[in-house]
C-alpha atoms as a PDB file:
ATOM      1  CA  UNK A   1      -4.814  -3.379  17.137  1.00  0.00           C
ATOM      2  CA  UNK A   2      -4.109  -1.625  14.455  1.00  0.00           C
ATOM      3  CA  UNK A   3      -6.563  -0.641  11.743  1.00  0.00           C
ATOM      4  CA  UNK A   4      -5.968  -3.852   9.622  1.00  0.00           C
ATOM      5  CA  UNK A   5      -5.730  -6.596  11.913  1.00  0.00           C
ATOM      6  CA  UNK A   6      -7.142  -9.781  11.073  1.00  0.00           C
ATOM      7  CA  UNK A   7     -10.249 -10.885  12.057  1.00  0.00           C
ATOM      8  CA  UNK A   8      -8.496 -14.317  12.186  1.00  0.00           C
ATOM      9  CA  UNK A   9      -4.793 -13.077  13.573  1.00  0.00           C
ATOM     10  CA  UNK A  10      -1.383 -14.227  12.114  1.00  0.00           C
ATOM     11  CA  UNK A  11       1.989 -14.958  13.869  1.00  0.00           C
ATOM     12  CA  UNK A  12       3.019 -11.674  12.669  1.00  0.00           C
ATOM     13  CA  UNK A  13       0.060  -9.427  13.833  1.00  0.00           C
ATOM     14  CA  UNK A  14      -0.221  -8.208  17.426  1.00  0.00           C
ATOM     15  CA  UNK A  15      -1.311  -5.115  19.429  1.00  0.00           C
ATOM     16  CA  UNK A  16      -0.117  -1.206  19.265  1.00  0.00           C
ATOM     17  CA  UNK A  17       3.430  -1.365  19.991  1.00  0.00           C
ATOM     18  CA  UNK A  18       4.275  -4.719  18.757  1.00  0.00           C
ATOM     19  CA  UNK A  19       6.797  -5.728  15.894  1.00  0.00           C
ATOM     20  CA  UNK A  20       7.548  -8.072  13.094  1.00  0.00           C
ATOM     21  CA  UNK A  21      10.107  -8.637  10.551  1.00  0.00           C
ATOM     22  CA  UNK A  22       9.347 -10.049   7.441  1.00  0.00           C
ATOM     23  CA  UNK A  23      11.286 -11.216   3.994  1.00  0.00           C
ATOM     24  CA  UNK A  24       9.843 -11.463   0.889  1.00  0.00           C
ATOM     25  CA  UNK A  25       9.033 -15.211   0.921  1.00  0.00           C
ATOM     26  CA  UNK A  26       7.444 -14.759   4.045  1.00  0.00           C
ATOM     27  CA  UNK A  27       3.874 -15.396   3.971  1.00  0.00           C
ATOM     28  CA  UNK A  28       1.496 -13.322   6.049  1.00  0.00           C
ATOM     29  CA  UNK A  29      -1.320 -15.009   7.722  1.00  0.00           C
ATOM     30  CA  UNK A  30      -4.928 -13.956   8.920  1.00  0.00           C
ATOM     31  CA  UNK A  31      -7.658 -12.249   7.055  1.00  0.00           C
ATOM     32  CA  UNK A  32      -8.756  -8.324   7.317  1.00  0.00           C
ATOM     33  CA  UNK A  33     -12.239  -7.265   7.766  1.00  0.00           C
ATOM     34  CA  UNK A  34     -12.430  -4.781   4.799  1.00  0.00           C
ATOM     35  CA  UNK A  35     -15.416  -3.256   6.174  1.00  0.00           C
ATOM     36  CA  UNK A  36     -13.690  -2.381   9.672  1.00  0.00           C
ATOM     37  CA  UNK A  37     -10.928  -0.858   7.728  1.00  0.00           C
ATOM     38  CA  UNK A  38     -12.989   1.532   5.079  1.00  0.00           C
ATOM     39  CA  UNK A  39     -15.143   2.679   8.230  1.00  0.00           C
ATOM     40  CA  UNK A  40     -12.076   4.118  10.048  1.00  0.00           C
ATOM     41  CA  UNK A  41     -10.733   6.161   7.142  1.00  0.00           C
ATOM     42  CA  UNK A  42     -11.699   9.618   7.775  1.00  0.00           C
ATOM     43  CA  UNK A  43     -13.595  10.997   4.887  1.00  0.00           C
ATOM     44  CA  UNK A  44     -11.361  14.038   3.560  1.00  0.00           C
ATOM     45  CA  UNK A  45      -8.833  10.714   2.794  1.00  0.00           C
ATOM     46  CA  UNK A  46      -7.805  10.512  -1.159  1.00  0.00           C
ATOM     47  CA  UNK A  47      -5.750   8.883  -4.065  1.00  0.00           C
ATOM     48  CA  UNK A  48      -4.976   9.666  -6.977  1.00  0.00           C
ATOM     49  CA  UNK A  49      -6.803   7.966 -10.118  1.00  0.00           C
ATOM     50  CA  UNK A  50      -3.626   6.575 -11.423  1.00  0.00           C
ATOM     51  CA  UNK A  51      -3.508   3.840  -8.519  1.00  0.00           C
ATOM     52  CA  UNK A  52      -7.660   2.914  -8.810  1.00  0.00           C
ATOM     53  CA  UNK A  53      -7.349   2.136 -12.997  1.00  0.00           C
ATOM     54  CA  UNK A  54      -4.695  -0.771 -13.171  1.00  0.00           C
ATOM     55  CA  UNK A  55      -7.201  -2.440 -10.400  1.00  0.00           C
ATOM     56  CA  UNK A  56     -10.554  -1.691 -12.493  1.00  0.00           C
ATOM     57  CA  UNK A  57      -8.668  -3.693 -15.256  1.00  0.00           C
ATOM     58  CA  UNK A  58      -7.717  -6.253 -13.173  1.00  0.00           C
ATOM     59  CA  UNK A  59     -10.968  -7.151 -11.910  1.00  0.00           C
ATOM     60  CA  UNK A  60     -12.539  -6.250 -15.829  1.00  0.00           C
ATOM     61  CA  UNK A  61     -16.159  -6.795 -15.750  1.00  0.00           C
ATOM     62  CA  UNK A  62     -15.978  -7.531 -11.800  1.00  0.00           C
ATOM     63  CA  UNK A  63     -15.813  -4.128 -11.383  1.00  0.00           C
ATOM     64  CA  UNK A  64     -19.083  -3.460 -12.063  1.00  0.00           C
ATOM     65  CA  UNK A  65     -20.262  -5.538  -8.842  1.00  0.00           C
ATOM     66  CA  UNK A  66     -17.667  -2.927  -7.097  1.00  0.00           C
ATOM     67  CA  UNK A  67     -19.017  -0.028  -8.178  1.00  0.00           C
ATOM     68  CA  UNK A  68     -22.155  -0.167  -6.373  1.00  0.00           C
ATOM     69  CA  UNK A  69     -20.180   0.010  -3.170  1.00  0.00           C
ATOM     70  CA  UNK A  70     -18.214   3.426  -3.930  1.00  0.00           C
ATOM     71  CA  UNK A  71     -19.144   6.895  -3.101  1.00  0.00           C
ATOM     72  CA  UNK A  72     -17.655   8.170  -5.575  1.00  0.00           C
ATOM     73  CA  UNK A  73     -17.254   6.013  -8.719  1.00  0.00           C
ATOM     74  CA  UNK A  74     -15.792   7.082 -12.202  1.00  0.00           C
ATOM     75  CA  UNK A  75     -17.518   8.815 -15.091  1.00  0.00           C
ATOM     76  CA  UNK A  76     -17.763   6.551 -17.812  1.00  0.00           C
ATOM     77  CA  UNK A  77     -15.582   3.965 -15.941  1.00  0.00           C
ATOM     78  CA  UNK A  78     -12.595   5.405 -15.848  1.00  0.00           C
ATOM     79  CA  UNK A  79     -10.985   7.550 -13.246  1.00  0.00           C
ATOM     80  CA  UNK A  80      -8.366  10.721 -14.203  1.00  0.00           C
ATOM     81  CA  UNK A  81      -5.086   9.884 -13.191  1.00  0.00           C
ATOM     82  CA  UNK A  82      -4.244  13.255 -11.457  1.00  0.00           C
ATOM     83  CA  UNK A  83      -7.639  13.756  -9.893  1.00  0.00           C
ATOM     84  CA  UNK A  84      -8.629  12.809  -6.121  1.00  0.00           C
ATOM     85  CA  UNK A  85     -11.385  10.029  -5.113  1.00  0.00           C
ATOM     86  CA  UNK A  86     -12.016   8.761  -1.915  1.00  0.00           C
ATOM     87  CA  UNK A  87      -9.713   6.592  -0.298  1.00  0.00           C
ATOM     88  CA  UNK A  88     -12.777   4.822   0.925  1.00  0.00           C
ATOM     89  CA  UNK A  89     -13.257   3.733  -2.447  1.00  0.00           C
ATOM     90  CA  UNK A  90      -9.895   2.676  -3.261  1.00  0.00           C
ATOM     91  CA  UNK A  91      -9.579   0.327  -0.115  1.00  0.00           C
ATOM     92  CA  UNK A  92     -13.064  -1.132  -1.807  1.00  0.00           C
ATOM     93  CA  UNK A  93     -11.670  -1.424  -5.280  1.00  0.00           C
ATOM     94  CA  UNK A  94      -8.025  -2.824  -3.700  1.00  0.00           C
ATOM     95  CA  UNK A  95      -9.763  -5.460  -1.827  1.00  0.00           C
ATOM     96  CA  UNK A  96     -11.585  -6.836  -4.483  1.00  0.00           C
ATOM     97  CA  UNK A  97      -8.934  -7.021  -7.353  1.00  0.00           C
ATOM     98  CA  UNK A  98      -6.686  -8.540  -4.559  1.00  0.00           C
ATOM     99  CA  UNK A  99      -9.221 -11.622  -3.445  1.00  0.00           C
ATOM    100  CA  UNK A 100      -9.938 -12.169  -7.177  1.00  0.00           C
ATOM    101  CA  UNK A 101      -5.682 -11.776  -8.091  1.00  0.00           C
ATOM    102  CA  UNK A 102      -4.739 -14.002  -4.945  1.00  0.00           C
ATOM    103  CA  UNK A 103      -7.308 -16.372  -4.040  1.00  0.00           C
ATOM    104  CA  UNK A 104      -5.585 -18.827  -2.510  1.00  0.00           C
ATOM    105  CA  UNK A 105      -4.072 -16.497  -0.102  1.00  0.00           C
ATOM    106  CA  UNK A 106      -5.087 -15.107   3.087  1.00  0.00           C
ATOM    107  CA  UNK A 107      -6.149 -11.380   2.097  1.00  0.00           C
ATOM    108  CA  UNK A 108      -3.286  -9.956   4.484  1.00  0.00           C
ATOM    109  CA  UNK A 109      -0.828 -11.754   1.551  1.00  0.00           C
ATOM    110  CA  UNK A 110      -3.033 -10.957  -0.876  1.00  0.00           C
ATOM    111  CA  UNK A 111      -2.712  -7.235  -0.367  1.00  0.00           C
ATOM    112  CA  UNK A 112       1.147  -7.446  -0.085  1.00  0.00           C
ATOM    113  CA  UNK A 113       1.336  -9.049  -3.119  1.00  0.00           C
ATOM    114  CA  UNK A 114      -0.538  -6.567  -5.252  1.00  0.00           C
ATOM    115  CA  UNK A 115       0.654  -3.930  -3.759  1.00  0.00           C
ATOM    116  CA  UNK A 116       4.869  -4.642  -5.175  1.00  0.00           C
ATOM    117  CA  UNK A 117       2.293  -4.381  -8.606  1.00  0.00           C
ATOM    118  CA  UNK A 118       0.976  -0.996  -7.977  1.00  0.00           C
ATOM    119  CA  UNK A 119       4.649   0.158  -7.598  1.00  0.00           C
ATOM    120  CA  UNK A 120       4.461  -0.983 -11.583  1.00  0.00           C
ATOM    121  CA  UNK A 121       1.654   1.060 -11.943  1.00  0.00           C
ATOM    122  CA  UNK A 122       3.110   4.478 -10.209  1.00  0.00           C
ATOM    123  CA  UNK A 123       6.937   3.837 -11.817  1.00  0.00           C
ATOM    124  CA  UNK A 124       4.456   4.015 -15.450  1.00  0.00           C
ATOM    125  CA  UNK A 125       3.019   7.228 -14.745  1.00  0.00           C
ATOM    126  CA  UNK A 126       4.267  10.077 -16.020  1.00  0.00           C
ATOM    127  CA  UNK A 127       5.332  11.519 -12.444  1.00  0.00           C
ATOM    128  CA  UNK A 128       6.572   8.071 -11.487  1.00  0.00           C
ATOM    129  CA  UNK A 129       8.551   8.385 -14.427  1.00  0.00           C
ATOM    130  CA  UNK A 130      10.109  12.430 -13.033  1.00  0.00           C
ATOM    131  CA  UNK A 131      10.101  10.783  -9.529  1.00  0.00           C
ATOM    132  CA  UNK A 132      12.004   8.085 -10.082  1.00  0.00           C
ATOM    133  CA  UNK A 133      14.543   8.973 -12.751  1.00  0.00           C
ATOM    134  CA  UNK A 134      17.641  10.036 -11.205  1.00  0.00           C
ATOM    135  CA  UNK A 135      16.900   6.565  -8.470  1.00  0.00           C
ATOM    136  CA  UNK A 136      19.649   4.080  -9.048  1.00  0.00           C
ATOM    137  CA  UNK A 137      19.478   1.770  -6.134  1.00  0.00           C
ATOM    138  CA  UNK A 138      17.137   1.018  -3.644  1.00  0.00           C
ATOM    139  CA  UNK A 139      17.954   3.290  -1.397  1.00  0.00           C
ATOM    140  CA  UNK A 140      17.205   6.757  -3.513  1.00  0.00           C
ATOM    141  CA  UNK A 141      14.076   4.488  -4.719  1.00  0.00           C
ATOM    142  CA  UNK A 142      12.750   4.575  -0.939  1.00  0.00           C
ATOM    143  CA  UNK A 143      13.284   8.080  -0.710  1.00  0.00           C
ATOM    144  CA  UNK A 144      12.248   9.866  -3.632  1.00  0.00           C
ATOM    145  CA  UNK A 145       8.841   7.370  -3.314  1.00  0.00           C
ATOM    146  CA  UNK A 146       8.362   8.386   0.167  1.00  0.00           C
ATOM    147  CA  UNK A 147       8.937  12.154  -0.658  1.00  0.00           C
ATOM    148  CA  UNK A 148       6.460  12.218  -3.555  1.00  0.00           C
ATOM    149  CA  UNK A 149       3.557  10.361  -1.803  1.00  0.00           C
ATOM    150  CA  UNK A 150       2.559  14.048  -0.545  1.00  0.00           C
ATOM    151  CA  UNK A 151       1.480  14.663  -3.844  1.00  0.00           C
ATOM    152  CA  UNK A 152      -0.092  11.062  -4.579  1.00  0.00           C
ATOM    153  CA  UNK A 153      -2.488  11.084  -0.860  1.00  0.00           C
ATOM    154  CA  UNK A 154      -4.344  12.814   1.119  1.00  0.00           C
ATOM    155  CA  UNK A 155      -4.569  12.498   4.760  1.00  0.00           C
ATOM    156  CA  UNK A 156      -1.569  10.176   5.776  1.00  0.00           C
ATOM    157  CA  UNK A 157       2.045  11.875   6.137  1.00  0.00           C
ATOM    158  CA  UNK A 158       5.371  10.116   5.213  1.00  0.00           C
ATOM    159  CA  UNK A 159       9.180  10.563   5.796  1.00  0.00           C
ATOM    160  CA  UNK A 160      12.409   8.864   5.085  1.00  0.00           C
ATOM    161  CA  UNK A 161      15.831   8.839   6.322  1.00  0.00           C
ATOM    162  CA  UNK A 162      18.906   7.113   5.199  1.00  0.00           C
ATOM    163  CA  UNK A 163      20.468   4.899   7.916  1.00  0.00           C
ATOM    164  CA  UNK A 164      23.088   3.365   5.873  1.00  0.00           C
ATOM    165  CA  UNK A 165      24.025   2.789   2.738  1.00  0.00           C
ATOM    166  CA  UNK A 166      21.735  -0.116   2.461  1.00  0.00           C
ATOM    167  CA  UNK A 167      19.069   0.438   5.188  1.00  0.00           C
ATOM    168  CA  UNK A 168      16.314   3.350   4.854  1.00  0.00           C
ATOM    169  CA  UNK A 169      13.440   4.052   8.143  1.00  0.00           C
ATOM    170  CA  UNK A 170      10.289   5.002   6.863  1.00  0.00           C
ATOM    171  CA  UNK A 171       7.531   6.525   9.323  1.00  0.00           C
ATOM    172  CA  UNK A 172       4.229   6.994   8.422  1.00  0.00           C
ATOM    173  CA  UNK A 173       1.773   8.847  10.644  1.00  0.00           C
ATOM    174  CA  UNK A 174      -1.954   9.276  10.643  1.00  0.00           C
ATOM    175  CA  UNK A 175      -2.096   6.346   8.938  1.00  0.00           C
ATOM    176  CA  UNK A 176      -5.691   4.640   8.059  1.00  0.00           C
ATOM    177  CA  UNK A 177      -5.534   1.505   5.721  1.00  0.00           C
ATOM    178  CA  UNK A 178      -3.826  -2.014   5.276  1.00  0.00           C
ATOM    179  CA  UNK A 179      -0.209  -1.751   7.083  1.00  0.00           C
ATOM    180  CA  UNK A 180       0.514  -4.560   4.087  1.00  0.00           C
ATOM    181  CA  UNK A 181       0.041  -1.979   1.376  1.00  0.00           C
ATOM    182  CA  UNK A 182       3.113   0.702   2.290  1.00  0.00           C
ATOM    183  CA  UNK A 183       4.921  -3.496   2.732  1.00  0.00           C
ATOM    184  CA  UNK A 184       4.670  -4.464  -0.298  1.00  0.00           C
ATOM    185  CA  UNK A 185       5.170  -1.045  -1.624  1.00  0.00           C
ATOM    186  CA  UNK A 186       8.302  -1.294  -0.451  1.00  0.00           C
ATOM    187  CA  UNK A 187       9.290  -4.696  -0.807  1.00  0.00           C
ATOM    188  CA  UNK A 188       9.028  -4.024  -4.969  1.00  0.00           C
ATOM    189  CA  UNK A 189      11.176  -0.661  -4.625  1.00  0.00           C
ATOM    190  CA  UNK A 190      14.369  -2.966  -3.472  1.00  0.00           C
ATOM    191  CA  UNK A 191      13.451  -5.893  -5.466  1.00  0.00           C
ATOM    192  CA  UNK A 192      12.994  -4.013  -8.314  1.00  0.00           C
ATOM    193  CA  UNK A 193      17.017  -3.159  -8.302  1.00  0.00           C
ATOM    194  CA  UNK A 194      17.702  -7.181  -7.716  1.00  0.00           C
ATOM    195  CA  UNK A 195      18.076  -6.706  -4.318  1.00  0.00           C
ATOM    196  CA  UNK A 196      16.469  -8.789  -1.470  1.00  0.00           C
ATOM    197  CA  UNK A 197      14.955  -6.750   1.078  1.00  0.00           C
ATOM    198  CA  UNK A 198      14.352  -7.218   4.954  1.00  0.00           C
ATOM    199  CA  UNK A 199      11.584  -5.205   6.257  1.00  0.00           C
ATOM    200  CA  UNK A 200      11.381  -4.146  10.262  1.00  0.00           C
ATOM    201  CA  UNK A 201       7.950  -3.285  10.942  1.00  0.00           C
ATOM    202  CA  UNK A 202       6.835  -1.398  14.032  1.00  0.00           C
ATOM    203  CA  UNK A 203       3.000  -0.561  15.029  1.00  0.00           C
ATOM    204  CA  UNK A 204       4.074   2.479  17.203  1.00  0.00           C
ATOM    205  CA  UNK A 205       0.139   3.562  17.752  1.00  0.00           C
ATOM    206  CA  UNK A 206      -2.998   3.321  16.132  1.00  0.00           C
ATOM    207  CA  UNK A 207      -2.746   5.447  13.466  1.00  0.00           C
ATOM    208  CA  UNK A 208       1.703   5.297  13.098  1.00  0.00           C
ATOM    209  CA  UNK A 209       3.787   2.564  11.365  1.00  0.00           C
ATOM    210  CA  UNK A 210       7.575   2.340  11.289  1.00  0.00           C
ATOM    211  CA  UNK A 211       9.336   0.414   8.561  1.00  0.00           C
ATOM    212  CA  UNK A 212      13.206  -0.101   8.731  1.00  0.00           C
ATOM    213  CA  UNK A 213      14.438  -1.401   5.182  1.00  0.00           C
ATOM    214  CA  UNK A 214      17.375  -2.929   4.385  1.00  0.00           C
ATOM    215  CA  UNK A 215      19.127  -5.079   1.790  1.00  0.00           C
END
């Protein structure tokens, strides 16, 4: 399986090697063991602090309750936007603002959803702002996101190609986490130009995803 299936699968989950596509208004079911997740993130994994302080508002004085479980929480309670933390700790802090978000939806949903809003979060930063600039459609969106997530993560690798003028692959290896975060990541790229995307998504190991976009 890969490193977030269910504990309780969906029709959309299944072993290394299987495949789904999925729309926008298509819900994902089944619920992730967070705990099963953080453990298999090696421990060299980071993110930046720009993508752990829109969630520490959104759960406000929640966080608090999360902080106890981090290795590495913020000074003062607030984390540097350009600085590295533990990817361990951002799965934590993700998990939580998404239950508390999106309660009435089955965490797999749940993390799609607020993951289109971190895309928000990233396009208001001032390298989101440089990254994206010169993207006018969904296509150069994909890309130039995909090429600067180098300098966003540590430990997972990324690469896009252009199949068509309105279809971009994405593959994404060593890849530790919730498969529905890079979804909805992506998901908010096209939608954010109006368009309505269609997401191919291939588990091709245990650690390498596939996504084939188009709109």
């Amino acid at each position: 399986m890969p490193a977030s299936a269910p504990a309780a699968e969906g029709p959309l989950v299944g072993p290394n090697g299987a495949s789904f596509e999925v729309r926008p208004s298509d819900p994902l079911l089944g619920n992730i063991d967070i705990d099963a997740v953080v453990a298999a993130v090696p421990e060299f994994y980071a993110m930046k602090g720009m993508f752990f302080n829109a969630l520490a508002a959104t759960l406000g004085e929640r966080f608090a309750q999360v902080v106890t479980t981090l290795s590495s929480p913020p000074r003062g309670g607030l984390y540097l936007p350009f600085s590295d933390y533990p990817m361990r700790d951002f799965l934590r802090v993700y998990d939580a603002a998404a239950r508390l978000s999106h309660p009435n939806r089955s965490s797999r949903e749940a993390y799609r959803r607020l993951a289109r809003q971190q895309v928000a979060a990233f396009r208001e930063s001032a390298l989101g702002r440089i990254t994206m600039h010169l993207a006018t459609d969904p296509g150069a969106a994909l890309m130039r996101y995909t090429g600067s997530l180098g300098a966003l993560v540590k430990g997972p690798s990324a690469r896009a190609r252009q199949l068509g003028p309105s279809e971009v692959q994405i593959d994404i290896g060593s890849f530790r986490g919730m498969l529905e975060y890079p979804l909805g990541n992506f998901e908010a790229l096209v939608m954010g130009y109006g368009a309505k995307p269609t997401i191919a998504v291939e588990v091709r190991g245990p650690d390498a995803l596939q996504f084939v976009v188009t709109w």
